[in-house]
C-alpha atoms as a PDB file:
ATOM      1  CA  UNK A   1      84.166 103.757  97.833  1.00  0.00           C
ATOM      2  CA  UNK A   2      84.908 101.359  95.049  1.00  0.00           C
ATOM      3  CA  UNK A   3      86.687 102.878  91.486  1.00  0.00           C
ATOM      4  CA  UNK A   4      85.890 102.081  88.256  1.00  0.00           C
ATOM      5  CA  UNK A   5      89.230 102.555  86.887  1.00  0.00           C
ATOM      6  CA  UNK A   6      92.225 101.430  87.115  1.00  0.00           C
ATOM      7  CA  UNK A   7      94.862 103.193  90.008  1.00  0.00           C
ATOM      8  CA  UNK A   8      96.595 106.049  89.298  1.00  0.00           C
ATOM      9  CA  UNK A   9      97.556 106.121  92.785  1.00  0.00           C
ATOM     10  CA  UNK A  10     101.477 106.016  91.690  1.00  0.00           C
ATOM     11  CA  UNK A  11     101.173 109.104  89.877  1.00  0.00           C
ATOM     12  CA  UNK A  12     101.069 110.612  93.503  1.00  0.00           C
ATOM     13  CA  UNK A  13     102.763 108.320  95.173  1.00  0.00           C
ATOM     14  CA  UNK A  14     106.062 110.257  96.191  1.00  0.00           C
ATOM     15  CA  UNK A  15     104.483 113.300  96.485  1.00  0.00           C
ATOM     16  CA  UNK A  16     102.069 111.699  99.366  1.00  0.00           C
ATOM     17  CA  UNK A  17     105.676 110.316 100.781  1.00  0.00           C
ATOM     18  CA  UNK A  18     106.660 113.344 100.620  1.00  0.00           C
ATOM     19  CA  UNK A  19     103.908 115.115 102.632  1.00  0.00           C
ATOM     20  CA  UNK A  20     104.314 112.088 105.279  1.00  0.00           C
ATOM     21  CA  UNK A  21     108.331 112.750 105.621  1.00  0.00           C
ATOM     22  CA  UNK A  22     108.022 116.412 106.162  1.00  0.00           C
ATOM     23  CA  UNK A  23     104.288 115.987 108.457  1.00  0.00           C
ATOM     24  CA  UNK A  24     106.192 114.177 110.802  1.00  0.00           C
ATOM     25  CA  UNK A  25     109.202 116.122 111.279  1.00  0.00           C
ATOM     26  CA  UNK A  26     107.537 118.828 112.074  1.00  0.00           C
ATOM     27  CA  UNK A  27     105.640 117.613 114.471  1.00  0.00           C
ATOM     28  CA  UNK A  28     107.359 114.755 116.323  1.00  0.00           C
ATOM     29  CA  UNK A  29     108.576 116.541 119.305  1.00  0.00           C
ATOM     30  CA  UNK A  30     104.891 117.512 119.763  1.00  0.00           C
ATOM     31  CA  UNK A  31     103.205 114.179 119.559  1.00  0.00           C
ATOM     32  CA  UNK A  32     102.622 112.966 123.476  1.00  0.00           C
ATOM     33  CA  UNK A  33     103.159 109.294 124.394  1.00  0.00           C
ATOM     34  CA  UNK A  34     101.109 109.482 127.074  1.00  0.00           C
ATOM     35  CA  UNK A  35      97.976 111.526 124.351  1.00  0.00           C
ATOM     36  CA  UNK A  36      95.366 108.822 122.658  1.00  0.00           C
ATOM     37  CA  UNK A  37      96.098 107.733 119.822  1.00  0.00           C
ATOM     38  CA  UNK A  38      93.786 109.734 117.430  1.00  0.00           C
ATOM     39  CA  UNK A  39      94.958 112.891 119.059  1.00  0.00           C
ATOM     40  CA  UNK A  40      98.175 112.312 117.584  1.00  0.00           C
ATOM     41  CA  UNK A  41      96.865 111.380 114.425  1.00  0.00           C
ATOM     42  CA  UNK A  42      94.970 114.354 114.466  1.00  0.00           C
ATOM     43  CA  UNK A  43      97.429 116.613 115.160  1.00  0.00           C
ATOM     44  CA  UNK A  44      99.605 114.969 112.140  1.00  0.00           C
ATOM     45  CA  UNK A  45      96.833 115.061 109.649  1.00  0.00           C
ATOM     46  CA  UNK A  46      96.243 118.945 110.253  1.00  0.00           C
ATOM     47  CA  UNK A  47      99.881 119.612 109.297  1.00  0.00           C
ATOM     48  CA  UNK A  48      99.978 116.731 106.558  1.00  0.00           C
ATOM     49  CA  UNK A  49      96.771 118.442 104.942  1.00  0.00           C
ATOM     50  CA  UNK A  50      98.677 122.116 105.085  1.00  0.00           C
ATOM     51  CA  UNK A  51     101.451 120.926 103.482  1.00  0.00           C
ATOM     52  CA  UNK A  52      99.610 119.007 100.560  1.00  0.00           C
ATOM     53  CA  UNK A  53      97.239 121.824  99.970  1.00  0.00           C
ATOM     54  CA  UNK A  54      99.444 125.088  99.740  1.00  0.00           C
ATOM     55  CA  UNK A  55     101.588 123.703  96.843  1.00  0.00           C
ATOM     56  CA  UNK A  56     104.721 122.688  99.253  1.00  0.00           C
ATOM     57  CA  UNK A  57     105.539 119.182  97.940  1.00  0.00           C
ATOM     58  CA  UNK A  58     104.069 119.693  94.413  1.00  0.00           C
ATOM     59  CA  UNK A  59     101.606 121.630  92.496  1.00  0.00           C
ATOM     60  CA  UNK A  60      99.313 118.737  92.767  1.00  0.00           C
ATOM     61  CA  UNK A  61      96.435 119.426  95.753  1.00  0.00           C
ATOM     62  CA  UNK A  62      96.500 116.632  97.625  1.00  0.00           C
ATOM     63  CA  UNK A  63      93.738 116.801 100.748  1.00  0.00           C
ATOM     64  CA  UNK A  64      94.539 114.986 103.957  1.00  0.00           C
ATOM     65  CA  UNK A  65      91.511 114.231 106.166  1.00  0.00           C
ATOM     66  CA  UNK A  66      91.142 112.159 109.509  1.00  0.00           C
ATOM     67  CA  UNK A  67      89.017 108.598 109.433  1.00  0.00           C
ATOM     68  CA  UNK A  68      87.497 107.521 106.129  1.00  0.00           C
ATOM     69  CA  UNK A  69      84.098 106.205 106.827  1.00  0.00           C
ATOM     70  CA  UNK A  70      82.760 104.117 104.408  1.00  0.00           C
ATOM     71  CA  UNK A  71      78.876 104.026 103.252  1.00  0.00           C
ATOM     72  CA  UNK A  72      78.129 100.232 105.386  1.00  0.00           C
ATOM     73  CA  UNK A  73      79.390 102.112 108.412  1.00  0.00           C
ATOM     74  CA  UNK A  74      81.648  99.638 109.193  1.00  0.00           C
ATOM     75  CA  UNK A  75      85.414  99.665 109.114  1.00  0.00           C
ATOM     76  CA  UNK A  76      87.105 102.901 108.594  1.00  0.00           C
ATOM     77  CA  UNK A  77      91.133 104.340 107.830  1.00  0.00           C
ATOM     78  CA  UNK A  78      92.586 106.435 110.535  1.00  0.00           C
ATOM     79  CA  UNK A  79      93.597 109.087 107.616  1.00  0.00           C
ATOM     80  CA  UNK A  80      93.248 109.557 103.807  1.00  0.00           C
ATOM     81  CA  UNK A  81      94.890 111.240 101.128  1.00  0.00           C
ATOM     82  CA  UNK A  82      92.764 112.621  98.509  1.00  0.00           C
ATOM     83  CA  UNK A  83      92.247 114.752  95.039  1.00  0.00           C
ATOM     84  CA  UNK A  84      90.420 117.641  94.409  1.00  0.00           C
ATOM     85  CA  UNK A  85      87.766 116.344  91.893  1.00  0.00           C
ATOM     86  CA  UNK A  86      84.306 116.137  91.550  1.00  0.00           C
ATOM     87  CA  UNK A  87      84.338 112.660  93.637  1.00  0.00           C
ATOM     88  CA  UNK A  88      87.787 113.375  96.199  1.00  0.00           C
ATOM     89  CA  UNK A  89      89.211 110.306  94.586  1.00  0.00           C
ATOM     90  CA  UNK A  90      91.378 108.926  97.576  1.00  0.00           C
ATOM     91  CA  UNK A  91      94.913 108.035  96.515  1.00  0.00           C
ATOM     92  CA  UNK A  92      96.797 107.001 100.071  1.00  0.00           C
ATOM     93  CA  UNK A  93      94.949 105.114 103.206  1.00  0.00           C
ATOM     94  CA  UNK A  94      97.504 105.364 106.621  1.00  0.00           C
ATOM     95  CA  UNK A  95      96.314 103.167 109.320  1.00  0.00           C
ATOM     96  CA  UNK A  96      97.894 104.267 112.817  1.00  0.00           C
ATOM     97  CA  UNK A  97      98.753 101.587 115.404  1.00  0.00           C
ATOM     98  CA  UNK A  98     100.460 102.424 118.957  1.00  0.00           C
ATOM     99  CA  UNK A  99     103.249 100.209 119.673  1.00  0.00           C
ATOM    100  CA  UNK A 100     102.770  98.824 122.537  1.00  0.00           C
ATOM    101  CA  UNK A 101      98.938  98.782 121.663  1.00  0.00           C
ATOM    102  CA  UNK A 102      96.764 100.891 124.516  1.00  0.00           C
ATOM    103  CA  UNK A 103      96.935  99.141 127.981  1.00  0.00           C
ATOM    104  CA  UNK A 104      99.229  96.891 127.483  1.00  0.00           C
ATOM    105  CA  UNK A 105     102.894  96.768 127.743  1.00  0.00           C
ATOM    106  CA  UNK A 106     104.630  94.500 125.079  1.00  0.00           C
ATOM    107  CA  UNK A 107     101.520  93.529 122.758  1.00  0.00           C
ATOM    108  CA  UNK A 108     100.976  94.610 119.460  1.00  0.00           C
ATOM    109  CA  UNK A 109      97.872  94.618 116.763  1.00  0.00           C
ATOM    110  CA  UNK A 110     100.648  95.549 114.078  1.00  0.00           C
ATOM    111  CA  UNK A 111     100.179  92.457 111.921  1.00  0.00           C
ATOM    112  CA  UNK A 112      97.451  90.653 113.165  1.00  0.00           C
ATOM    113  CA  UNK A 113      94.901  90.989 116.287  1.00  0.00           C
ATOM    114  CA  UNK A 114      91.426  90.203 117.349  1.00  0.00           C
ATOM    115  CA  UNK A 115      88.894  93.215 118.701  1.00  0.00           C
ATOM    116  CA  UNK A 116      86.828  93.133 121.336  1.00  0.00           C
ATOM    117  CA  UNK A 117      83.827  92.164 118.559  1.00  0.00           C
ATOM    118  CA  UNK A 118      86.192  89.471 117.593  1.00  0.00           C
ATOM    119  CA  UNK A 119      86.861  91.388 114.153  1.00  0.00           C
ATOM    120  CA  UNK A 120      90.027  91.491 113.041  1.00  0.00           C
ATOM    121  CA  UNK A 121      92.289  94.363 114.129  1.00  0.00           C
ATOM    122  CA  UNK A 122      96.037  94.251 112.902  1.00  0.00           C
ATOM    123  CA  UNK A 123      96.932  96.684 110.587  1.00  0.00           C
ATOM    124  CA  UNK A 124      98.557  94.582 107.929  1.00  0.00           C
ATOM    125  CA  UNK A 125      95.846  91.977 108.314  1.00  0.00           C
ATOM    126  CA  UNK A 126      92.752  94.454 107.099  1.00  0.00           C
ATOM    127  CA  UNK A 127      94.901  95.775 104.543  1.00  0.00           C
ATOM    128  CA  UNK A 128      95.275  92.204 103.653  1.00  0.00           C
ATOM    129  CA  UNK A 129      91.732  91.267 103.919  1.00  0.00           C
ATOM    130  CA  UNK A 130      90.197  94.243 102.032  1.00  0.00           C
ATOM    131  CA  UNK A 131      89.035  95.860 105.138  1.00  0.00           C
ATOM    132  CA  UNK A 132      91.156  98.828 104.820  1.00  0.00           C
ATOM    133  CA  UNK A 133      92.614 100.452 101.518  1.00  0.00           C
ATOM    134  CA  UNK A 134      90.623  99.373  97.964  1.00  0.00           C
ATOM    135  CA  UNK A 135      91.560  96.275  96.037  1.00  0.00           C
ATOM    136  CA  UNK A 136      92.470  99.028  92.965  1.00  0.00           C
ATOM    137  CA  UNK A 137      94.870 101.174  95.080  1.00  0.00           C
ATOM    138  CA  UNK A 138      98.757  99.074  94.997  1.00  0.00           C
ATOM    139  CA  UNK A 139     100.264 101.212  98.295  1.00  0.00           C
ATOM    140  CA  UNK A 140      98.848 101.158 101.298  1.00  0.00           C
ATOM    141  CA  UNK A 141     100.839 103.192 104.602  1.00  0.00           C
ATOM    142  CA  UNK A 142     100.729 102.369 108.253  1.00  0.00           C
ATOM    143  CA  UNK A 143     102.032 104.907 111.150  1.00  0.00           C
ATOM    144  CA  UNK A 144     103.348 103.584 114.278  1.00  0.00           C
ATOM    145  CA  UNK A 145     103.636 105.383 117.763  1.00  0.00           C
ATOM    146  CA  UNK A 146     106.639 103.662 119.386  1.00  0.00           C
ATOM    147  CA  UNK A 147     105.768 104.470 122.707  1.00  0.00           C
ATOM    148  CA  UNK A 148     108.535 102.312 124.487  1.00  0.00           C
ATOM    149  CA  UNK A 149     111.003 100.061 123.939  1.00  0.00           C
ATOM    150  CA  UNK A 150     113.214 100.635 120.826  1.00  0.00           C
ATOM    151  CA  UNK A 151     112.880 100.397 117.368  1.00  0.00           C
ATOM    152  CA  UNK A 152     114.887  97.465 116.946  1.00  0.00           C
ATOM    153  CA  UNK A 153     112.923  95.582 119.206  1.00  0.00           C
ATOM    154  CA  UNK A 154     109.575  96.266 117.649  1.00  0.00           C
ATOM    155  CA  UNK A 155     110.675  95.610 114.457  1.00  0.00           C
ATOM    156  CA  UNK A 156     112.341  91.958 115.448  1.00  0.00           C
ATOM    157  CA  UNK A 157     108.973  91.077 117.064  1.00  0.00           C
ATOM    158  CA  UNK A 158     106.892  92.823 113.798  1.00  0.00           C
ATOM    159  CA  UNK A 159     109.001  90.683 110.887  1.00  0.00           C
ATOM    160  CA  UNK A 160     109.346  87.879 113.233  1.00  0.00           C
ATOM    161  CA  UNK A 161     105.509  87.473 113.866  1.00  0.00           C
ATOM    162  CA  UNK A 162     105.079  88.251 109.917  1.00  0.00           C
ATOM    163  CA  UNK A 163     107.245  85.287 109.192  1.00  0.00           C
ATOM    164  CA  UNK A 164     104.683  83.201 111.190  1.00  0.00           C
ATOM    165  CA  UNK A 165     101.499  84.722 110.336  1.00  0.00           C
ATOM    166  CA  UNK A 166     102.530  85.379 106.410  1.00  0.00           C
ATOM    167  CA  UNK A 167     105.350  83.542 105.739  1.00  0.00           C
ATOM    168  CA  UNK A 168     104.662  84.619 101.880  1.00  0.00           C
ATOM    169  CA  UNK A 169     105.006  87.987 102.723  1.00  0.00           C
ATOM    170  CA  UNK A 170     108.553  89.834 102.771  1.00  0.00           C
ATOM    171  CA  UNK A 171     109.236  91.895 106.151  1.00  0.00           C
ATOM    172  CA  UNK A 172     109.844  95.425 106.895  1.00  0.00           C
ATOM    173  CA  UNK A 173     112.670  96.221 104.488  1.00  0.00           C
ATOM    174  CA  UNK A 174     114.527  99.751 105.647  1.00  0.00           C
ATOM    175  CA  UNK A 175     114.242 102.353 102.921  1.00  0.00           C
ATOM    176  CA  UNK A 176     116.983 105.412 102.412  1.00  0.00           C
ATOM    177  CA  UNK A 177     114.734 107.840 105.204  1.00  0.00           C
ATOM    178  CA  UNK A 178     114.857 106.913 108.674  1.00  0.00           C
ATOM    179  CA  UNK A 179     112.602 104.768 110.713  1.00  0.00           C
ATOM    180  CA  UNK A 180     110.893 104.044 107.072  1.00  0.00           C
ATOM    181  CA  UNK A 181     110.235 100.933 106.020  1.00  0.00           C
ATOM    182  CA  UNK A 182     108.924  99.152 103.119  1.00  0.00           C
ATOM    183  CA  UNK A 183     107.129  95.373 102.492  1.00  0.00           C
ATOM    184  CA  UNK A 184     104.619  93.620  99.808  1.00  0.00           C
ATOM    185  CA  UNK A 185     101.930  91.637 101.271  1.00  0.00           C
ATOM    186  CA  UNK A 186      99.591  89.205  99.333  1.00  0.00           C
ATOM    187  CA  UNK A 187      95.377  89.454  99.784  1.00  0.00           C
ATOM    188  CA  UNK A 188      94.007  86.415 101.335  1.00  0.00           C
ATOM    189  CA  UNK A 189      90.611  86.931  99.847  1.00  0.00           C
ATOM    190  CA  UNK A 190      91.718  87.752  95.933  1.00  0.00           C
ATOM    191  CA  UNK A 191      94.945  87.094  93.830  1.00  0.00           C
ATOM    192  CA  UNK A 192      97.403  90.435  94.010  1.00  0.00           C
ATOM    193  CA  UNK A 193      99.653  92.251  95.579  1.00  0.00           C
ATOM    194  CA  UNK A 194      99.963  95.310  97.300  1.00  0.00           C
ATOM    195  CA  UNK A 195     102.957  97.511  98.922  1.00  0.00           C
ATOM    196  CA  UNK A 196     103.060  98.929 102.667  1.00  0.00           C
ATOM    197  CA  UNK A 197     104.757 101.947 103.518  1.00  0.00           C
ATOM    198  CA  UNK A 198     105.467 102.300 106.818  1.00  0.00           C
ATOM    199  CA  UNK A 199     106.061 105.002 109.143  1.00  0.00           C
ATOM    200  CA  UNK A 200     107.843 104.587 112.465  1.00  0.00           C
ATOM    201  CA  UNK A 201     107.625 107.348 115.042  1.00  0.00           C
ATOM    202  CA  UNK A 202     109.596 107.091 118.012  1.00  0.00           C
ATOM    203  CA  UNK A 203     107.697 108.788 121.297  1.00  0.00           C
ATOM    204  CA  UNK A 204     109.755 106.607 123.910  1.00  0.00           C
ATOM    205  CA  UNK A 205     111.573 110.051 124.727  1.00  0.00           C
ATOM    206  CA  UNK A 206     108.729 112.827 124.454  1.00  0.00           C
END
């Protein structure tokens, strides 16, 4: 779905942080390493979606659904944020990513990856290259399953792979919350900017 206006998106912005924050602790000692990925996903957007609808965070309704499709059938966000208009003008895309990803044991399709249909697949990549999010929506947010090895680590090899791959790009910047992290990444297909919020979860101990 393309807008015709301009984003509004910040208007929400904490509020949708705030959902996040308080989605995932409640339900991090419930999330299963060893449970596919949109399981997890799905078990965090039906407890994101209470929260933003039953006037916890704000008095703003804010709907929280699993996998935006769009109308080409191709591509789609693991969850969206939404209003409650007339059109469920979508405010927040969250693309989830397993760290390590499934079947392997250190690799990662954080930043940048190739599919199996020799698409692109890393999360910050089709944010990057339109794919995910919408060219008039400035925040973007990415969840990460850190199903072994520590933080630390993954976040050395994530910044160290975005100095590489985007070298314009800042890295994961630690914000005031735990395992939250902030970064601005350029498109590569049109000029502007956009900001990635990014939520760590650690599973190495569940």
């Amino acid at each position: 779905m393309q807008f015709d206006n301009i984003d509004n998106s910040h208007k929400y912005l904490e509020d949708v942080l705030c959902i996040v924050r308080q989605g995932i602790s409640r339900k991090q000692l419930m999330l299963n390493k060893n449970k596919r990925e949109g399981l997890k996903s799905q078990q965090l957007v039906e407890t994101f979606n209470v929260i933003g609808t039953t006037g916890l965070v704000s008095a703003t309704w804010i709907g929280v659904q699993k996998e935006h499709e769009r109308e080409n059938g191709a591509n789609r966000e693991d969850i969206y944020f939404h209003l409650n208009d007339d059109n469920y003008t979508r405010i927040f895309y969250v693309e989830a990513k397993r760290l390590p990803k499934y079947k392997s044991i250190d690799s990662e399709e954080y930043v940048t990856g190739i599919n199996t249909y020799g698409n692109p697949s890393g999360g910050i990549q089709r944010y990057k290259l339109g794919v995910h999010g919408n060219y008039n929506l400035c925040y973007n947010g990415i969840i990460a399953y850190v199903e072994n090895k520590s933080i630390e680590e993954w976040l050395s090899v994530i910044n160290g792979k975005i100095t590489n791959e985007y070298p314009n790009d800042s890295l994961l910047i630690q914000t005031n919350f735990t395992n939250e992290y902030i970064s601005t990444h350029a498109y590569l297909n049109q000029k502007g900017t956009f900001r990635m919020h990014h939520f760590w979860i650690n599973l190495t101990e569940n």
